[in-house]
N, C-alpha and C. Protein backbone atom coordinates (compact mmCIF):
# COMPACT_ATOMS: atom_id res chain seq x y z
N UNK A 1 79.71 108.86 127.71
CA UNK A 1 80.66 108.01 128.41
C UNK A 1 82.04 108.66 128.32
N UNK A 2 82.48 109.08 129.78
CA UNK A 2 84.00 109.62 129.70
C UNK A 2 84.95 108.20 129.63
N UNK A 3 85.95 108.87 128.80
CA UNK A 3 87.12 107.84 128.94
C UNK A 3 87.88 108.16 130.32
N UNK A 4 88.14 107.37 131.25
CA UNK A 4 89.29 107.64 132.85
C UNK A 4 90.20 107.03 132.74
N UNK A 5 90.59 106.84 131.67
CA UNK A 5 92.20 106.07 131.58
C UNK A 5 92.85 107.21 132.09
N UNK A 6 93.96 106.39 133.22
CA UNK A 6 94.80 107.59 134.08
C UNK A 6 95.63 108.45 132.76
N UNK A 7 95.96 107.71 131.17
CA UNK A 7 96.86 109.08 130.74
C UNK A 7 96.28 109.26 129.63
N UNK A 8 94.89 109.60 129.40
CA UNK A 8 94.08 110.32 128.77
C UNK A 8 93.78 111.88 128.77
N UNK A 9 93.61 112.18 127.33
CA UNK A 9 93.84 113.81 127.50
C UNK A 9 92.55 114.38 127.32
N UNK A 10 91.94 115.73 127.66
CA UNK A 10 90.90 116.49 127.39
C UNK A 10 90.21 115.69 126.28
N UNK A 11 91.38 116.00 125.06
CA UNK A 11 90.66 115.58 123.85
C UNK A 11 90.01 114.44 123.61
N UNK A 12 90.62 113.60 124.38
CA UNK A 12 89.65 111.88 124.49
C UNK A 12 88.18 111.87 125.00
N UNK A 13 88.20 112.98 125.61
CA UNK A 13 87.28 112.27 126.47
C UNK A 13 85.83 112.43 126.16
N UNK A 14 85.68 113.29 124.88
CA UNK A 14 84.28 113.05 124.40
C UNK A 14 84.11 112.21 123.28
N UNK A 15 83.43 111.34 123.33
CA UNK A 15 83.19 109.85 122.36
C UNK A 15 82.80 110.95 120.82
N UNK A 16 83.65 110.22 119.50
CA UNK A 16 83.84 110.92 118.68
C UNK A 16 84.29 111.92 117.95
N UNK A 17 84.81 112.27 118.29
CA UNK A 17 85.69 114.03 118.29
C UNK A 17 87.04 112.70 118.05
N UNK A 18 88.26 114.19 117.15
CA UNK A 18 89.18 113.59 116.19
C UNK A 18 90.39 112.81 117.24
N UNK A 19 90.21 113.50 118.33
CA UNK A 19 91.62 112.85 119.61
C UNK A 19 90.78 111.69 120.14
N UNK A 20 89.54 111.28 120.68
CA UNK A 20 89.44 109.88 120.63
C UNK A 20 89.37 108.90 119.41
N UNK A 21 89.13 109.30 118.13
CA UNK A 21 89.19 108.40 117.40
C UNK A 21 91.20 108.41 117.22
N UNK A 22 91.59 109.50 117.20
CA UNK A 22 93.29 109.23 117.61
C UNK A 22 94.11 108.18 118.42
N UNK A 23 93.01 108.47 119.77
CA UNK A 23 93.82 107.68 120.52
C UNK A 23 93.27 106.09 120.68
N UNK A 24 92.21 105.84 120.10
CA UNK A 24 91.79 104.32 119.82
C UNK A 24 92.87 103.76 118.88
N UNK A 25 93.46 104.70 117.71
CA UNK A 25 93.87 104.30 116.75
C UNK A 25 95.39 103.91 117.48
N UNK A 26 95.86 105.25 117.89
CA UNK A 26 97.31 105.06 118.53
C UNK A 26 97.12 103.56 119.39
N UNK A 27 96.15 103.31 120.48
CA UNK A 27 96.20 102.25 121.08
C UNK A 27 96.18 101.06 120.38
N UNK A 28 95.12 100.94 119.45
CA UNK A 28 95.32 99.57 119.02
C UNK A 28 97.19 99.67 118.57
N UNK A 29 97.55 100.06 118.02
CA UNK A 29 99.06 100.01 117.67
C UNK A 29 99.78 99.76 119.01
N UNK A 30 99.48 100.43 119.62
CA UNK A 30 100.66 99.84 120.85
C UNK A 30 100.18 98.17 121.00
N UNK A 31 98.62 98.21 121.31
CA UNK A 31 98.41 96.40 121.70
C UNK A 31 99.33 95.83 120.39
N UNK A 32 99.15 96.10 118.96
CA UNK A 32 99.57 95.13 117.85
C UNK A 32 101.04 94.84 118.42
N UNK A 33 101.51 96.05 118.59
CA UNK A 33 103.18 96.64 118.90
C UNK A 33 103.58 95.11 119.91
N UNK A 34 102.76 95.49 121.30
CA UNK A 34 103.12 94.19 122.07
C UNK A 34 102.52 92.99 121.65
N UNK A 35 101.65 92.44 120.66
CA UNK A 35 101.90 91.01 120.49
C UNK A 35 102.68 90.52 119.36
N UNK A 36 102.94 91.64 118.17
CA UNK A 36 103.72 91.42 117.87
C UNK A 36 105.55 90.83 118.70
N UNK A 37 105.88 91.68 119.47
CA UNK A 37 106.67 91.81 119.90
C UNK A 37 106.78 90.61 121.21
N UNK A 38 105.82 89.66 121.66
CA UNK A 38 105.31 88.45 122.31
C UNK A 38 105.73 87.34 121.64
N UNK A 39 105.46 87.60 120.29
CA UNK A 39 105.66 86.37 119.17
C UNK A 39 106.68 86.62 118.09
N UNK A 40 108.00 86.53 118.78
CA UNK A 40 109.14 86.71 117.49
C UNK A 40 109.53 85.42 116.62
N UNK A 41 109.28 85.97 115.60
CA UNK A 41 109.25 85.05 114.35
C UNK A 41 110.55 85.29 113.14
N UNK A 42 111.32 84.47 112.56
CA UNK A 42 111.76 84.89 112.07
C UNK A 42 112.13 83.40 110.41
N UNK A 43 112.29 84.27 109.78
CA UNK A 43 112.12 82.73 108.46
C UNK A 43 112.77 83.46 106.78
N UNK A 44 113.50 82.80 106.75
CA UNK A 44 113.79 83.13 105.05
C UNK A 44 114.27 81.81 104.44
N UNK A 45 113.95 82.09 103.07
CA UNK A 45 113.89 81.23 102.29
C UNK A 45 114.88 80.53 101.49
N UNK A 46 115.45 79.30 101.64
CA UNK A 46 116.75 78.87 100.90
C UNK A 46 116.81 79.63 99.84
N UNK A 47 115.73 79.58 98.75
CA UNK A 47 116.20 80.25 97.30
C UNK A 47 116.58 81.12 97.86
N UNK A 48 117.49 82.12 96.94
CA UNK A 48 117.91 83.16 96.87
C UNK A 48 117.75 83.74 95.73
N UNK A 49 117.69 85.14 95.26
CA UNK A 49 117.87 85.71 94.01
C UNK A 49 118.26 87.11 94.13
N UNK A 50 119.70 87.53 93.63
CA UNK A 50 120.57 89.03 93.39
C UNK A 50 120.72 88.56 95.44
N UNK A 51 121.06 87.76 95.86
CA UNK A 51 121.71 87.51 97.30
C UNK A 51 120.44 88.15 98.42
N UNK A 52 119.09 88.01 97.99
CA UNK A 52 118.16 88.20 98.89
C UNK A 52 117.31 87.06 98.46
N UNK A 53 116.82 86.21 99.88
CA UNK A 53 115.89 85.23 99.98
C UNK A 53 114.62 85.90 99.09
N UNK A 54 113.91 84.70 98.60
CA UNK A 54 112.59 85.26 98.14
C UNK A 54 111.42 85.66 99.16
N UNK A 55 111.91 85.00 100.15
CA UNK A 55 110.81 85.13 100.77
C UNK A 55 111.38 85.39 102.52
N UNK A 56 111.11 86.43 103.01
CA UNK A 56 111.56 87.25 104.42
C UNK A 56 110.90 87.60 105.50
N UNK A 57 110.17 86.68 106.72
CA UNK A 57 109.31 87.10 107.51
C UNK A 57 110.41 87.14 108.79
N UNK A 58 110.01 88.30 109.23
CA UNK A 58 110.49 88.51 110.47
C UNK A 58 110.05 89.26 111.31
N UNK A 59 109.14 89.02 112.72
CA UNK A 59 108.17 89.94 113.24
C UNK A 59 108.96 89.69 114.79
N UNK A 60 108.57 90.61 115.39
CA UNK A 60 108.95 90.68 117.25
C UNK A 60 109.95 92.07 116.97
N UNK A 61 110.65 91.97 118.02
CA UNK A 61 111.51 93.04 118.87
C UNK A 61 112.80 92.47 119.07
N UNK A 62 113.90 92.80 118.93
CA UNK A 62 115.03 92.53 119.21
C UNK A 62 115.66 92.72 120.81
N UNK A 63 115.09 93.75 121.10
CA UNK A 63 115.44 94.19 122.57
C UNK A 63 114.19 94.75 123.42
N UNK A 64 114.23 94.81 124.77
CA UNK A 64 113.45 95.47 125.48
C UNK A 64 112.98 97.04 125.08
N UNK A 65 114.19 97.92 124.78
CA UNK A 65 113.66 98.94 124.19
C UNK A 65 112.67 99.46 122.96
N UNK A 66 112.63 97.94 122.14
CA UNK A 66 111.94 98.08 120.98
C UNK A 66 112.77 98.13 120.01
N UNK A 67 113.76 97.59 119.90
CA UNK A 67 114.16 98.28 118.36
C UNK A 67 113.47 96.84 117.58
N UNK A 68 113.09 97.39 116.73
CA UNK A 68 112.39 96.65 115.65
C UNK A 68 112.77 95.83 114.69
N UNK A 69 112.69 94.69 114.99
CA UNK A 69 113.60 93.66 113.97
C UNK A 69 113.06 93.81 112.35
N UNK A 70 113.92 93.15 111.32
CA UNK A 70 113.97 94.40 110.06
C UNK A 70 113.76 92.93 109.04
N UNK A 71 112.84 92.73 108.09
CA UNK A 71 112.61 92.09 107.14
C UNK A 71 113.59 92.37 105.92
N UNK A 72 114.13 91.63 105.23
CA UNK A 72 114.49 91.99 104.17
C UNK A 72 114.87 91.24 102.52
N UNK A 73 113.86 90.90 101.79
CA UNK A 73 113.42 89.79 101.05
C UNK A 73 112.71 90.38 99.84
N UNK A 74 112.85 89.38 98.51
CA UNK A 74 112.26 89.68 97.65
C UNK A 74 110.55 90.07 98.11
N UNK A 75 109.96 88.69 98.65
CA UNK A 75 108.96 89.49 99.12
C UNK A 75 109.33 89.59 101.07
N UNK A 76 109.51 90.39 101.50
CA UNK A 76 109.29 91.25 103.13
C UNK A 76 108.18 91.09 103.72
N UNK A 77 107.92 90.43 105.08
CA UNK A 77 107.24 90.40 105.84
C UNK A 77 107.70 90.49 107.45
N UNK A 78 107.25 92.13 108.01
CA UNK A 78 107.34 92.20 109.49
C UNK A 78 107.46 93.53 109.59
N UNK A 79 108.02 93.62 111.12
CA UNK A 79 107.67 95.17 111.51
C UNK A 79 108.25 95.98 110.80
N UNK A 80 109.17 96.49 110.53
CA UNK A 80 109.53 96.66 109.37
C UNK A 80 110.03 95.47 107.93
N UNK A 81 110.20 96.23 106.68
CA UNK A 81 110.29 95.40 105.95
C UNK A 81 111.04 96.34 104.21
N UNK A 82 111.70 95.48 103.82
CA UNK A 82 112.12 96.07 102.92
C UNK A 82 112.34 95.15 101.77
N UNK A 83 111.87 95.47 100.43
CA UNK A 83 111.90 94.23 99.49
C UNK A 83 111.03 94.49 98.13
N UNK A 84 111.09 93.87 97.04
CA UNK A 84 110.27 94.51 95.98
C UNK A 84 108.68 94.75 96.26
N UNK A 85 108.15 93.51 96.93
CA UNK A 85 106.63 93.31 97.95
C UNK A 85 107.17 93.27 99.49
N UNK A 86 107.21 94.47 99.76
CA UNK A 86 107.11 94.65 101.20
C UNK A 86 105.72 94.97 101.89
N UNK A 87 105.34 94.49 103.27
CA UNK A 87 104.10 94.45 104.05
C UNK A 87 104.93 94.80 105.40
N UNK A 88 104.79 95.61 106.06
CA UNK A 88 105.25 96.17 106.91
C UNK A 88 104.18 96.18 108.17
N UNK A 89 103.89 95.75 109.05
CA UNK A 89 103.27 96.52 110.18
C UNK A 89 103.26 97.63 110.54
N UNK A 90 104.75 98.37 110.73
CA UNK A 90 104.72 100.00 111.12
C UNK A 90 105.20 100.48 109.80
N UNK A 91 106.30 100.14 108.96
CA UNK A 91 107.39 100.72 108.32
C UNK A 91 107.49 99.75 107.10
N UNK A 92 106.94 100.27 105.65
CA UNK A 92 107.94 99.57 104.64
C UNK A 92 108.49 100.16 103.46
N UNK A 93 109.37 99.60 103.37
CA UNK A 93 109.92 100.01 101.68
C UNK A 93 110.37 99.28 100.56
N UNK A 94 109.57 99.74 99.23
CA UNK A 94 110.05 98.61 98.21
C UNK A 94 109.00 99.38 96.94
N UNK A 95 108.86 98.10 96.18
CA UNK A 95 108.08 98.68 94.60
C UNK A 95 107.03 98.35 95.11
N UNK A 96 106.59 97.85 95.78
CA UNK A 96 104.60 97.71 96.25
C UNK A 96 104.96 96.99 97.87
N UNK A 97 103.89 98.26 98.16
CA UNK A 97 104.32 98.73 100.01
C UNK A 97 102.92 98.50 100.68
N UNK A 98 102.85 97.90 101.40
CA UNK A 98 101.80 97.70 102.39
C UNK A 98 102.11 98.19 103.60
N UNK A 99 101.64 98.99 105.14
CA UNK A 99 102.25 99.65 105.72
C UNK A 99 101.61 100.60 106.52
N UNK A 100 101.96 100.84 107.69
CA UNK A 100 101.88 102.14 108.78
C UNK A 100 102.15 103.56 107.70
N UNK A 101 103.56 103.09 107.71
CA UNK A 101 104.11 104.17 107.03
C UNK A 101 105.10 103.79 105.44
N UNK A 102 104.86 103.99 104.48
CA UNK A 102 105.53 103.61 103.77
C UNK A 102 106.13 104.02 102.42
N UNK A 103 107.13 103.31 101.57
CA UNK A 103 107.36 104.41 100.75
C UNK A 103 108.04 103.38 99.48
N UNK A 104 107.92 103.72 98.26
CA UNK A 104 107.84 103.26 97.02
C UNK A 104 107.10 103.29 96.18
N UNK A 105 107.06 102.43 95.21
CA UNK A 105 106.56 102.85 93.67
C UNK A 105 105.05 103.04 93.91
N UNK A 106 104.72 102.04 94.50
CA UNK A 106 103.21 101.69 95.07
C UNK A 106 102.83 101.75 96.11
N UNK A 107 102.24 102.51 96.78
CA UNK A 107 102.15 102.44 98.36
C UNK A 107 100.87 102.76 98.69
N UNK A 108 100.46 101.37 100.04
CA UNK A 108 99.01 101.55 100.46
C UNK A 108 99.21 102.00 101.82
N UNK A 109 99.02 103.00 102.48
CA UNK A 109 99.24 103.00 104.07
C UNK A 109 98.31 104.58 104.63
N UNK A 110 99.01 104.11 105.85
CA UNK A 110 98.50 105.70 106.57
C UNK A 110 98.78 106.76 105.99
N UNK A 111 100.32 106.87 105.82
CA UNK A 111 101.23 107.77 105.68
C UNK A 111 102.26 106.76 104.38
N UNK A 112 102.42 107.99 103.34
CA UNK A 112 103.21 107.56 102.42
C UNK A 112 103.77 108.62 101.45
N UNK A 113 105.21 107.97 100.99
CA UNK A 113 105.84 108.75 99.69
C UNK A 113 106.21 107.57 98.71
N UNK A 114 105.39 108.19 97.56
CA UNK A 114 105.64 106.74 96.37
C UNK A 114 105.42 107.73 95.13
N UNK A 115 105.41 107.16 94.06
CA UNK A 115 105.00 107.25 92.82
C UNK A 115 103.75 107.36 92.61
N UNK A 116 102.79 105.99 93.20
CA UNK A 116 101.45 106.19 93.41
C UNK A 116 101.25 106.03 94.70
N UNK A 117 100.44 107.11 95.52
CA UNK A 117 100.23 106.54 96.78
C UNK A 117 98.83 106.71 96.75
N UNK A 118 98.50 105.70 97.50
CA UNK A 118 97.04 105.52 98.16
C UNK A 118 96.92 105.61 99.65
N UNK A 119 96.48 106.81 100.25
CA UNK A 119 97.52 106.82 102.11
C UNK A 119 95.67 107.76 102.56
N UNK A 120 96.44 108.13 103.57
CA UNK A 120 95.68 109.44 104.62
C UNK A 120 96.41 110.41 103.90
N UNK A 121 97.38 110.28 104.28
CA UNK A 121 98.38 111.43 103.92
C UNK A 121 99.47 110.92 103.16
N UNK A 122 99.08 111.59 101.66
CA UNK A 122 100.35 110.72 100.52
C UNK A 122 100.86 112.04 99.88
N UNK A 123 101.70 111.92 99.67
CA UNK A 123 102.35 112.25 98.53
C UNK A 123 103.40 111.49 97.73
N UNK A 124 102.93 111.86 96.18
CA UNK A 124 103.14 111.19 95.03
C UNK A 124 103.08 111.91 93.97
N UNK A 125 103.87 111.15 92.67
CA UNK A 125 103.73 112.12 90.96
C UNK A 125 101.59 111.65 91.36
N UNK A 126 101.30 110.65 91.71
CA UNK A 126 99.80 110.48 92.00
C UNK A 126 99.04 109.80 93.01
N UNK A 127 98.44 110.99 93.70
CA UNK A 127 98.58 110.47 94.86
C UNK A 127 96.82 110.51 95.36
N UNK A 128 96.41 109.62 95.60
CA UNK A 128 94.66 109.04 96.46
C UNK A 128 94.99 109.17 97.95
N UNK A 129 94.76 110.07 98.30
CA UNK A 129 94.37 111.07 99.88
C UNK A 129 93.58 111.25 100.37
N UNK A 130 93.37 111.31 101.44
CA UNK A 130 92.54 112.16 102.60
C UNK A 130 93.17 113.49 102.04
N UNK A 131 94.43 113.43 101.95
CA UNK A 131 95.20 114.96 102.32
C UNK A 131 96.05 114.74 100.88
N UNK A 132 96.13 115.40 99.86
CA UNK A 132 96.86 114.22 98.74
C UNK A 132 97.78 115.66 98.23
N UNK A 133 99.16 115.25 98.06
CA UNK A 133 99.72 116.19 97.26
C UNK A 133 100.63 115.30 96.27
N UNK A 134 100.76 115.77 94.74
CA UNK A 134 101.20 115.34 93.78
C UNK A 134 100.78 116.12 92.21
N UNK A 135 101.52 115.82 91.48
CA UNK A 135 101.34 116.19 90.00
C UNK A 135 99.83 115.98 89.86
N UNK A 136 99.52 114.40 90.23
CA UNK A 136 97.78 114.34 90.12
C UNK A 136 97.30 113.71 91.56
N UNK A 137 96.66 115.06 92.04
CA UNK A 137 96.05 114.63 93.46
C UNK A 137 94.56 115.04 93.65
N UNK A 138 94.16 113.37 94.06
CA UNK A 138 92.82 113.09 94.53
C UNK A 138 92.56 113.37 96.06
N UNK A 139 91.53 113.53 96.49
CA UNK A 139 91.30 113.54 97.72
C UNK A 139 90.44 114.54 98.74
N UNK A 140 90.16 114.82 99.65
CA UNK A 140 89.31 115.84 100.45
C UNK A 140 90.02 117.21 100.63
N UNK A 141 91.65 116.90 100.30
CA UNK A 141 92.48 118.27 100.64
C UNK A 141 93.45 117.70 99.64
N UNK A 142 93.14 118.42 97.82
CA UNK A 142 94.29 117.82 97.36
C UNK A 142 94.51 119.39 96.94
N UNK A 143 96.01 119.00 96.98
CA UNK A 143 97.30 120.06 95.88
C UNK A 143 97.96 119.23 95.19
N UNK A 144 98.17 119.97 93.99
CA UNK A 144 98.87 119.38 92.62
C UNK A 144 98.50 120.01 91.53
N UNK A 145 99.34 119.99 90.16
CA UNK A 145 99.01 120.39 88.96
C UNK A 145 98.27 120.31 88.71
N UNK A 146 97.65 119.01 89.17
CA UNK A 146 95.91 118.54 88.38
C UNK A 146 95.38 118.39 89.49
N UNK A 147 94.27 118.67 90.54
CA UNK A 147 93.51 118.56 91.75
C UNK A 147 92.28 118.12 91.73
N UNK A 148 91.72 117.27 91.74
CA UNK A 148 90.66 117.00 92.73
C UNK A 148 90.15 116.68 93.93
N UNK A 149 89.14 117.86 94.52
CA UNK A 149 88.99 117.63 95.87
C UNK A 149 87.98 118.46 95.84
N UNK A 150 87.44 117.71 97.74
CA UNK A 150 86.30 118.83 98.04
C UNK A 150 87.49 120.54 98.15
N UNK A 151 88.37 120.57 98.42
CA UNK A 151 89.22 121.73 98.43
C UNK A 151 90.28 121.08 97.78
N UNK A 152 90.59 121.56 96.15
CA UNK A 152 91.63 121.45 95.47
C UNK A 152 92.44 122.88 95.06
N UNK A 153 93.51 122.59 95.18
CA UNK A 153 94.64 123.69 94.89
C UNK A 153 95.46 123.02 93.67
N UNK A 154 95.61 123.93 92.55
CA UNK A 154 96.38 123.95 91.53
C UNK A 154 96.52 124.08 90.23
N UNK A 155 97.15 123.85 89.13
CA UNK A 155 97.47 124.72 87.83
C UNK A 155 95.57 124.30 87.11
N UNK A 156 95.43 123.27 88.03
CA UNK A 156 93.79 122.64 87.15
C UNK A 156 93.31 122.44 88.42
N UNK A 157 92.45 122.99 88.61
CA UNK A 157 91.52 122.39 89.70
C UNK A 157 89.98 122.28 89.72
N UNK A 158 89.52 121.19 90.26
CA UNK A 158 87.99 120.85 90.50
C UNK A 158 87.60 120.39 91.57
N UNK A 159 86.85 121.26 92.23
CA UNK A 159 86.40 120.40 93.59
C UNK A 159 85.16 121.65 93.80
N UNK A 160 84.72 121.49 95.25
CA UNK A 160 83.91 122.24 95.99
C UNK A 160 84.87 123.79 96.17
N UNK A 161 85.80 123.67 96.63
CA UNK A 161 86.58 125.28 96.41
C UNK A 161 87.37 124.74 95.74
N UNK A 162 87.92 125.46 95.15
CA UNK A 162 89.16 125.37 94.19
C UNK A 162 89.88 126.37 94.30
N UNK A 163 90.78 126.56 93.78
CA UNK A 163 92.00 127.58 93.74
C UNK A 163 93.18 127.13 92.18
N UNK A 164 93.19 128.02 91.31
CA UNK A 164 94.21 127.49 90.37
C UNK A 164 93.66 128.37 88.99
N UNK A 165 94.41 128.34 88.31
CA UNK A 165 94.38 128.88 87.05
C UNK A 165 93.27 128.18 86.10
N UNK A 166 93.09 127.36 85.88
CA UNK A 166 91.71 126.22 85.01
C UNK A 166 91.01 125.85 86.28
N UNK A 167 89.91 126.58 87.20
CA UNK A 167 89.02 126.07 87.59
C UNK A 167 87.50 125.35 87.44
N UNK A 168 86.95 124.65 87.97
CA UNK A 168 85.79 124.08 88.25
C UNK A 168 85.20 124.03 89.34
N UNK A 169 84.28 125.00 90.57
CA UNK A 169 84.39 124.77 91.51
C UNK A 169 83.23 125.13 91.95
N UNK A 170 82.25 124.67 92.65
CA UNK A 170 80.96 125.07 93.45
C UNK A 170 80.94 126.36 93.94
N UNK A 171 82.16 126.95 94.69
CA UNK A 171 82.52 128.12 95.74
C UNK A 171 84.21 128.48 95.05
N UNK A 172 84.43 129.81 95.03
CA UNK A 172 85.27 130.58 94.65
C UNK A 172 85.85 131.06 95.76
N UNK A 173 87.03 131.01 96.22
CA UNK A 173 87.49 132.01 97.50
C UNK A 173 87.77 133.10 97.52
């Protein structure tokens, strides 16, 4: 089954291969993008504490162009978001990050820079990857001091190839 969406590329168009599972992914984000952006919400919480509500939801679009209305609360909720518990749809930041993209002490997302990340693509002092770089990196493609991976790079490494000074590795390069 070809995809004929008029702005579909080569790469889509065979079911499975890494540019259609790309562009399913990119799409659902645009649909979230517009209902988010359908349903603007916005709410914080009388308490206050250090002059930020405890509690900060704010989802939609500010303007036609998109700019992205901005959470900002002990705990953060919306397209972006910023706060000690931030949950972000595209964008967050804080000490424990939920998120597209995100960044702090703790971070769960696609894409991340934290302390600990748990991402696709993290980096962290420890970082749980697809693609992981950090002091201690887990994952299918990690680099770091300490590595594990099916391909790990670094001062210790264990995986299927390895590369590093203290290896463990199925295959030698």
């Amino acid at each position: 089954m070809h995809n004929t969406h008029p702005n579909s590329t080569a790469l889509t168009s065979r079911p499975g291969c890494l540019g259609s599972v790309l562009a399913r992914f990119v799409n659902f984000y645009r649909h979230l993008g517009k209902a988010v952006g359908s349903l603007p919400y916005q709410y914080e919480s009388p308490r206050r504490f250090l002059g930020l509500p405890w509690l900060a939801i704010n989802l939609g679009f500010d303007d036609p162009q998109g700019k992205m209305r901005h959470a900002r609360g002990i705990i953060a909720i919306g397209n972006r978001a910023t706060g000690v518990v931030a949950f972000g749809i595209f964008i967050a930041r804080g000490v424990f990050t939920i998120a597209f993209l995100a960044a702090g002490f703790l971070s769960v997302s696609v894409a991340s820079i934290a302390i600990v990340s748990v991402s696709v693509i993290g980096l962290g002092f420890v970082s749980v990857s697809v693609f992981a770089i950090g002091y201690l990196a887990i994952g299918i493609f990690a680099a770091g001091y300490k590595s594990v991976g099916i391909v790990a790079i670094g001062q210790e490494a264990v995986g299927m190839i390895a590369i590093g000074q203290k290896v463990r590795a199925l295959f030698w390069p």
